[in-house]
C-alpha atoms as a PDB file:
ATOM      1  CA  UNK A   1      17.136   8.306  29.823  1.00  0.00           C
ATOM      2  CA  UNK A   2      18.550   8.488  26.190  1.00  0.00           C
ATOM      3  CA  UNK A   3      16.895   5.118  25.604  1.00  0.00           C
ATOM      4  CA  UNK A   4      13.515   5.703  26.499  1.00  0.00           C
ATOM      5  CA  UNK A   5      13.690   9.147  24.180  1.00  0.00           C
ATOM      6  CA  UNK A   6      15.546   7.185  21.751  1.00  0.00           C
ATOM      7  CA  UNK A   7      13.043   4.576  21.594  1.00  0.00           C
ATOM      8  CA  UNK A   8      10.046   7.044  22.157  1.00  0.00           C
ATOM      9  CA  UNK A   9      11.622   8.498  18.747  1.00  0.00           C
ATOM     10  CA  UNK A  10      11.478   5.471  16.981  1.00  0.00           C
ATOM     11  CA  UNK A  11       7.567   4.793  18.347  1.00  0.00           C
ATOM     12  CA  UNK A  12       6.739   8.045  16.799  1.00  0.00           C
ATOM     13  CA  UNK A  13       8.368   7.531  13.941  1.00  0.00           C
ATOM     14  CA  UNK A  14       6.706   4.101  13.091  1.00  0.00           C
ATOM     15  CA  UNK A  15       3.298   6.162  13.787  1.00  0.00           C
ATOM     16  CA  UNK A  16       3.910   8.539  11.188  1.00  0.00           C
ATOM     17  CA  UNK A  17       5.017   5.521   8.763  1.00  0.00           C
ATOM     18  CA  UNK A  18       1.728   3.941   8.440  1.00  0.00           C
ATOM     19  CA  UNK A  19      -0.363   7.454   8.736  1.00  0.00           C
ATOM     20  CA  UNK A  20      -3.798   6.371   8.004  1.00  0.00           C
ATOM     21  CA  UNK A  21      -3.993   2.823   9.282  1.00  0.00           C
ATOM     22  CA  UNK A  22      -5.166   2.347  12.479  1.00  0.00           C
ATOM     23  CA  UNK A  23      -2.814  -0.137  14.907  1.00  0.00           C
ATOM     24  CA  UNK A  24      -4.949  -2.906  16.631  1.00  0.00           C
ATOM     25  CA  UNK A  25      -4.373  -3.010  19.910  1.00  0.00           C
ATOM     26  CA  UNK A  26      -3.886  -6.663  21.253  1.00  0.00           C
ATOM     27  CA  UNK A  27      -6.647  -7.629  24.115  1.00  0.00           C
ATOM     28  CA  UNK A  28      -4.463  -9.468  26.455  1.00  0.00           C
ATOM     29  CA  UNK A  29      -6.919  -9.921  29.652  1.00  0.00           C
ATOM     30  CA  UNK A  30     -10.051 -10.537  27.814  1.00  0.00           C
ATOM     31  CA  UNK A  31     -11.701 -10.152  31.127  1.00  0.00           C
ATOM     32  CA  UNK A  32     -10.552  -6.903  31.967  1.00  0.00           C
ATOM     33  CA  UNK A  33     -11.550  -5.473  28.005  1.00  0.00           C
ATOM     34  CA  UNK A  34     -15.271  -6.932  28.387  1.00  0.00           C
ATOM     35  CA  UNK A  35     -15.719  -5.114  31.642  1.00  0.00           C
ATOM     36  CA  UNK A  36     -14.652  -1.221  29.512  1.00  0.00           C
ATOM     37  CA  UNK A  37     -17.844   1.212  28.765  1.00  0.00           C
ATOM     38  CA  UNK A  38     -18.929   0.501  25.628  1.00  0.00           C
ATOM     39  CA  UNK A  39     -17.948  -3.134  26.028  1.00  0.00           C
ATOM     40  CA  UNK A  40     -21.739  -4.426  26.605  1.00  0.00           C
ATOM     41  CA  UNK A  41     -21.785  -8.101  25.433  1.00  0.00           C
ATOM     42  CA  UNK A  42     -19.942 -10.262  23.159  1.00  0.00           C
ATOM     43  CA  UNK A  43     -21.927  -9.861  20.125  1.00  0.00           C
ATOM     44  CA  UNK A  44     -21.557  -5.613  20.363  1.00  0.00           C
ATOM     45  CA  UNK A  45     -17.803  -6.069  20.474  1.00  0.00           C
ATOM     46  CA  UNK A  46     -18.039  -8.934  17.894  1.00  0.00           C
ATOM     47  CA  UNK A  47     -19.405  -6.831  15.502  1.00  0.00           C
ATOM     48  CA  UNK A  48     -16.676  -4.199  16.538  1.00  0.00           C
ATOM     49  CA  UNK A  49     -14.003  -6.097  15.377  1.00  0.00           C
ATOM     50  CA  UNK A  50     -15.703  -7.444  12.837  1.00  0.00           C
ATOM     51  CA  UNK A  51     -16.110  -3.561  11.707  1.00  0.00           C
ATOM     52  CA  UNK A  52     -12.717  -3.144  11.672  1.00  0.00           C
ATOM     53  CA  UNK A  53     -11.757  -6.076  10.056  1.00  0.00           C
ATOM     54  CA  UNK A  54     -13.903  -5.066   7.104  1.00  0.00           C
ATOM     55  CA  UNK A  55     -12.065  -1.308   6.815  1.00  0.00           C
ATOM     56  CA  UNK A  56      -8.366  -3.379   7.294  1.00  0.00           C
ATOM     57  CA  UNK A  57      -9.603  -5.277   4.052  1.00  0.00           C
ATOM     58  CA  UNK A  58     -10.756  -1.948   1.999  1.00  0.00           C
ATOM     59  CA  UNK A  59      -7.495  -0.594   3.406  1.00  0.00           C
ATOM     60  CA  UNK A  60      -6.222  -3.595   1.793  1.00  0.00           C
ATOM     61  CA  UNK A  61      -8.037  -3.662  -1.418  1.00  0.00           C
ATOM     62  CA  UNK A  62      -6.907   0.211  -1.790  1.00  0.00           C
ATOM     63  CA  UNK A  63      -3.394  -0.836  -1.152  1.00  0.00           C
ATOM     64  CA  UNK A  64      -3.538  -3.644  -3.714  1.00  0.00           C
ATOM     65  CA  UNK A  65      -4.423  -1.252  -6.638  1.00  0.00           C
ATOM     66  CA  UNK A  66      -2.460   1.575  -5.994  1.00  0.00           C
ATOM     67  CA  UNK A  67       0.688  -1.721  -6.002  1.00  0.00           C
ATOM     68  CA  UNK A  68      -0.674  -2.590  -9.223  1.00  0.00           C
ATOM     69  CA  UNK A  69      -0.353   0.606 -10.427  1.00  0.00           C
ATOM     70  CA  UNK A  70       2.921   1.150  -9.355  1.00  0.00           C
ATOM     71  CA  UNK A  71       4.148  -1.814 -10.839  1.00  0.00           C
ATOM     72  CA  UNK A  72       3.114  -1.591 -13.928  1.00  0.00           C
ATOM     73  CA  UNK A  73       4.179   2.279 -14.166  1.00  0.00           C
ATOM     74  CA  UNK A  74       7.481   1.693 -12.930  1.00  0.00           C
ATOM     75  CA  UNK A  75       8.624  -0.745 -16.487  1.00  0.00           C
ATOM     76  CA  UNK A  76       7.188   1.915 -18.408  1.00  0.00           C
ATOM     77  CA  UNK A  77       9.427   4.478 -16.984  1.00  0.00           C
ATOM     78  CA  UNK A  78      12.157   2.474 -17.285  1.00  0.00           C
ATOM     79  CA  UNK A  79      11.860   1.356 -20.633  1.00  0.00           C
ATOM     80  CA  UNK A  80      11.290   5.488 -21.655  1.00  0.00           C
ATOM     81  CA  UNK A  81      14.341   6.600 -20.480  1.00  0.00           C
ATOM     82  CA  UNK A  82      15.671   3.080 -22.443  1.00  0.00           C
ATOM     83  CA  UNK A  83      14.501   5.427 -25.246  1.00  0.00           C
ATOM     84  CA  UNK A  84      15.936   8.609 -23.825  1.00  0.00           C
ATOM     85  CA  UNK A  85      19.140   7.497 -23.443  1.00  0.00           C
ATOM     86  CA  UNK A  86      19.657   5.974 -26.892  1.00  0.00           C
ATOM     87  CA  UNK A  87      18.293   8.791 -28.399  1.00  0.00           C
ATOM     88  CA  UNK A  88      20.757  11.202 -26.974  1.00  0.00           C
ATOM     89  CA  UNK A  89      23.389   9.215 -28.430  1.00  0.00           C
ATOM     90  CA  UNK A  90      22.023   9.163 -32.241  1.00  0.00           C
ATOM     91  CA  UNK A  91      20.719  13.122 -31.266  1.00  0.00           C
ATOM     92  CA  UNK A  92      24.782  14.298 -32.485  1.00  0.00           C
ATOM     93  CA  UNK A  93      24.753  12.128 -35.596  1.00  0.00           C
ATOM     94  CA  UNK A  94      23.166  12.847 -38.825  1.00  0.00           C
ATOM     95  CA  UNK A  95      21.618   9.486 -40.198  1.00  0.00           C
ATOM     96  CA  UNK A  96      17.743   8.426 -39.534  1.00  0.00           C
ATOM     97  CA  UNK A  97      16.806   6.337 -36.369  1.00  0.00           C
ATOM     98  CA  UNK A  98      14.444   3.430 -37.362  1.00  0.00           C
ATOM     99  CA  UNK A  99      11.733   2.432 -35.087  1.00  0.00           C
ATOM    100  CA  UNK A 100       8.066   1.069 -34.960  1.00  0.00           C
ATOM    101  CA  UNK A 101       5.932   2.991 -32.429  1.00  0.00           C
ATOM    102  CA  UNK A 102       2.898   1.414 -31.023  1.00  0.00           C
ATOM    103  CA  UNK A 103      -0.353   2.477 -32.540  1.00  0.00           C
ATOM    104  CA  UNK A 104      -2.769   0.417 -30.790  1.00  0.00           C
ATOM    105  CA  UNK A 105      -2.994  -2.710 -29.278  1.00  0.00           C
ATOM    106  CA  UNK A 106      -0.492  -5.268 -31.060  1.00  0.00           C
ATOM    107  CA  UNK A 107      -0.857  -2.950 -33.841  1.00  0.00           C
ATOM    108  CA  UNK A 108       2.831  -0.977 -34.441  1.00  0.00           C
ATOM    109  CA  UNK A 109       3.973   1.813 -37.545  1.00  0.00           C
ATOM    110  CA  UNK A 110       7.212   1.909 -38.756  1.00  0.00           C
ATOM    111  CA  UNK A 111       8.785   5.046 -38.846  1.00  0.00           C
ATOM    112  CA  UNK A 112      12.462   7.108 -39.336  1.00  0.00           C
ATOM    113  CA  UNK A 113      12.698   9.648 -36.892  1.00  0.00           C
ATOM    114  CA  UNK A 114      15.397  12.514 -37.389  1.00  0.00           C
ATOM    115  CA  UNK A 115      17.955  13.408 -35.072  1.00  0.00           C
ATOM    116  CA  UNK A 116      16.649  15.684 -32.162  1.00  0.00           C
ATOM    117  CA  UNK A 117      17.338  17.424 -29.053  1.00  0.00           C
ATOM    118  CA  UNK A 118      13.563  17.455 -27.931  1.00  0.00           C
ATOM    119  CA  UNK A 119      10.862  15.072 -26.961  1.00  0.00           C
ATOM    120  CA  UNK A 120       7.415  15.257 -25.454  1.00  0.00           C
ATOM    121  CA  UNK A 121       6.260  13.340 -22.975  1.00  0.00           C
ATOM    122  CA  UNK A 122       3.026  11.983 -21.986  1.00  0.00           C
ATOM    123  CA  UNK A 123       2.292  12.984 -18.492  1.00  0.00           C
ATOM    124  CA  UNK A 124      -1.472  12.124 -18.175  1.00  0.00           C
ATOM    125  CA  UNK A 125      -4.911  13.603 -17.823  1.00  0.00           C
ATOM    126  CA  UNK A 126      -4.411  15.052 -21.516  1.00  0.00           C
ATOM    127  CA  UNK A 127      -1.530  16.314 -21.582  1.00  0.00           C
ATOM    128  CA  UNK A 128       1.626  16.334 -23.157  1.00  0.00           C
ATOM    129  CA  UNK A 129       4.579  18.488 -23.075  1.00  0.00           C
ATOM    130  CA  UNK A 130       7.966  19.467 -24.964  1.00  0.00           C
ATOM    131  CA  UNK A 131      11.392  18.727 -23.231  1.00  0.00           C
ATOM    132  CA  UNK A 132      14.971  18.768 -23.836  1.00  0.00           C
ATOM    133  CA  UNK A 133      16.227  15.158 -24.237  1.00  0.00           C
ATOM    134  CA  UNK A 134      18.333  16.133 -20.710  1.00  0.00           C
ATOM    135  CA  UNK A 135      15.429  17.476 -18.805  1.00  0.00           C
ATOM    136  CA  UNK A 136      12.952  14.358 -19.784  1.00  0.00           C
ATOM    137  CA  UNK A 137      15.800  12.331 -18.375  1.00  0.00           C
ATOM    138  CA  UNK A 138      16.159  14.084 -15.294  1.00  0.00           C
ATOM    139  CA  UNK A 139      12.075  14.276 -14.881  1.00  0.00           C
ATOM    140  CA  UNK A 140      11.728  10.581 -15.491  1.00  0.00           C
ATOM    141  CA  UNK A 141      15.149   9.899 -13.065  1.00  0.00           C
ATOM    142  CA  UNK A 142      12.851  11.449 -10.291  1.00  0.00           C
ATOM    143  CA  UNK A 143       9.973   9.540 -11.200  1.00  0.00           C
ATOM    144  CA  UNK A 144      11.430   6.615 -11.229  1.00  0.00           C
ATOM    145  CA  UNK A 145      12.992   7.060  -7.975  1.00  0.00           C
ATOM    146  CA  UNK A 146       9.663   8.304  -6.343  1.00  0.00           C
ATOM    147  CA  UNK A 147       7.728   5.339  -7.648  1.00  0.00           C
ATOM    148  CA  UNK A 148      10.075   2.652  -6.101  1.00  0.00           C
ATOM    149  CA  UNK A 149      10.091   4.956  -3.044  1.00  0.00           C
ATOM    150  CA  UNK A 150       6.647   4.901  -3.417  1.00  0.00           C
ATOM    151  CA  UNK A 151       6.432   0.616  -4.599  1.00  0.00           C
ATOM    152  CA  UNK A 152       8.651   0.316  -0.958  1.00  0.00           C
ATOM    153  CA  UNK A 153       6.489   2.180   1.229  1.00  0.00           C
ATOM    154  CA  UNK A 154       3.086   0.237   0.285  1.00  0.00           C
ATOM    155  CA  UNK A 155       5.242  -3.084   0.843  1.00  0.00           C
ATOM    156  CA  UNK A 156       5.681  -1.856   4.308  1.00  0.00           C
ATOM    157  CA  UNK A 157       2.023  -0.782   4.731  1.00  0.00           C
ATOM    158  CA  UNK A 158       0.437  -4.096   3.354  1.00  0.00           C
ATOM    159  CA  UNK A 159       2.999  -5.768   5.730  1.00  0.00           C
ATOM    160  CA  UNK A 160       1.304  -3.649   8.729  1.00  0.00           C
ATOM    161  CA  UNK A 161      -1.564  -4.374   7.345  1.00  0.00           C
ATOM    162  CA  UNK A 162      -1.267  -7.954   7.909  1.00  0.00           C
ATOM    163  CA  UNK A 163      -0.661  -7.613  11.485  1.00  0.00           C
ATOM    164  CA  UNK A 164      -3.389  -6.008  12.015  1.00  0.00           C
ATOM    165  CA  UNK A 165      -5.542  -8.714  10.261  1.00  0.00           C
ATOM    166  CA  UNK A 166      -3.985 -10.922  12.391  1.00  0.00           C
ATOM    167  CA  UNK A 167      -3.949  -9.260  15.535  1.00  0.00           C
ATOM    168  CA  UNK A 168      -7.927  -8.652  14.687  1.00  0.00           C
ATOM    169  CA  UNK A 169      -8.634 -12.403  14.221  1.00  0.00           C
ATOM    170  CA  UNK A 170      -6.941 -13.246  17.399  1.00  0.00           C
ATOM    171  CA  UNK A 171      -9.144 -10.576  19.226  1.00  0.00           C
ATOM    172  CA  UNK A 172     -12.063 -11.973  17.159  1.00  0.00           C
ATOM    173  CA  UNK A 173     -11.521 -15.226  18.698  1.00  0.00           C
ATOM    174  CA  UNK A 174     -10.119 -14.541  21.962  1.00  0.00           C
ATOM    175  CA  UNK A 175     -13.694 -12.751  22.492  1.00  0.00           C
ATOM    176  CA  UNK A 176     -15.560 -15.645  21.022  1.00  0.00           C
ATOM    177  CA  UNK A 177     -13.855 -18.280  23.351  1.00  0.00           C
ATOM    178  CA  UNK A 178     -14.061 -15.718  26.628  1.00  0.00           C
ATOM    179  CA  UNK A 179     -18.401 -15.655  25.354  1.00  0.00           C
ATOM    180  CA  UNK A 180     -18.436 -19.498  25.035  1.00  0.00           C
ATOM    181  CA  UNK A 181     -16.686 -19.879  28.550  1.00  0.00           C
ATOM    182  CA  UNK A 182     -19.159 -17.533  30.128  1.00  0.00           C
ATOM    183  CA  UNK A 183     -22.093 -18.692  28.588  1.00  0.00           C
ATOM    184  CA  UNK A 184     -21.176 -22.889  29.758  1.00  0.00           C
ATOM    185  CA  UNK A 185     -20.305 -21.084  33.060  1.00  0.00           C
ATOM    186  CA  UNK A 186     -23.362 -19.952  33.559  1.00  0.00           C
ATOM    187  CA  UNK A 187     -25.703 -23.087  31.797  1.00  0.00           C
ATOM    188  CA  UNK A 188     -23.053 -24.871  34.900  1.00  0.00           C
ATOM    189  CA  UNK A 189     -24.673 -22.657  37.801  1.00  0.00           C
ATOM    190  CA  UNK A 190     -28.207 -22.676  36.558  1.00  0.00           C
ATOM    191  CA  UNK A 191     -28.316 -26.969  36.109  1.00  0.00           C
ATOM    192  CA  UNK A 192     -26.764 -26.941  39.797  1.00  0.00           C
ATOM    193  CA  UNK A 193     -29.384 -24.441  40.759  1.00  0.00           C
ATOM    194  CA  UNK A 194     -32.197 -26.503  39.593  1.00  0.00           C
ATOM    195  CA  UNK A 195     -30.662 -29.352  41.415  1.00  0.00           C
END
């Protein structure tokens, strides 16, 4: 009994992992799945699956960017609290820290920036805000962690993902063959009718 809740548990809990993307349920007795309401001919459910194949691939496409994203956010994090941390060690010391700060494209400024105990950071949309050198570490810690968090979980969706492409081709073609077989079934019965 502590199995089947066990593993009823674990069921559930893959559910909830890929919220959003529906599972495709393998047709094993092609038969049985043409004879369903709603089932009418092979086209209908060709064009079903097809469908669904299509919103898989935007699922996919979404995916994809928001990866992107993450990927290219998660250097930049790092290479802030780079920044961070060597400026906490120059913030006790009195002589200027040298640096050249991007300005634009492969265009950079040199400057000297004074020893400080504050920063801003950029945190999008417009704005900008004012932190102690500890709590911009902290903030950018729990970035960081959330976007690999984040980086790990779309690895495991796109991987679902797959399967489901797969297991929607397979269908796809299961269907197709079951259609063909019918249809040379029946051109079968109809030449030995007319003979």
């Amino acid at each position: 009994m502590a199995t089947t809740i066990e593993s009823g548990n674990a069921g559930a809990a893959n559910k909830k992992k890929h919220l959003g993307i529906p599972e495709a349920i393998f047709v094993e007795d092609v038969d049985a799945f043409m004879k369903q309401p709603g089932n009418d001919t092979a086209d209908a459910v060709l064009r079903k699956l097809d469908e669904q194949y299509q919103k898989y691939k935007y699922m996919e496409l979404n995916l994809a960017q928001k990866k992107l994203r993450l990927k290219s956010q998660i250097p930049q994090i790092k290479q802030t609290l780079e920044i961070l941390r060597h400026m906490q060690t120059k913030k006790d010391t009195t002589d200027l820290m040298e640096t050249h700060f991007l300005l634009a494209d492969n265009v950079y400024c040199k400057a000297s920036v004074p020893p400080t105990d504050k920063v801003c950071l950029w945190l999008g949309a417009n704005v900008m805000l004012e932190y102690d050198i500890d709590e911009a570490q902290a903030l950018l810690e729990k970035n960081l962690a959330t976007a690999s968090r984040n980086l790990d979980s779309l690895e495991e969706d796109l991987d679902f993902l797959r399967d489901q492409f797969t297991t929607t081709e397979v269908n796809m073609a299961r269907v197709y063959n079951w259609d063909v077989k019918r249809r040379s079934k029946d051109n079968l019965l109809k030449s030995a009718e007319r003979s």
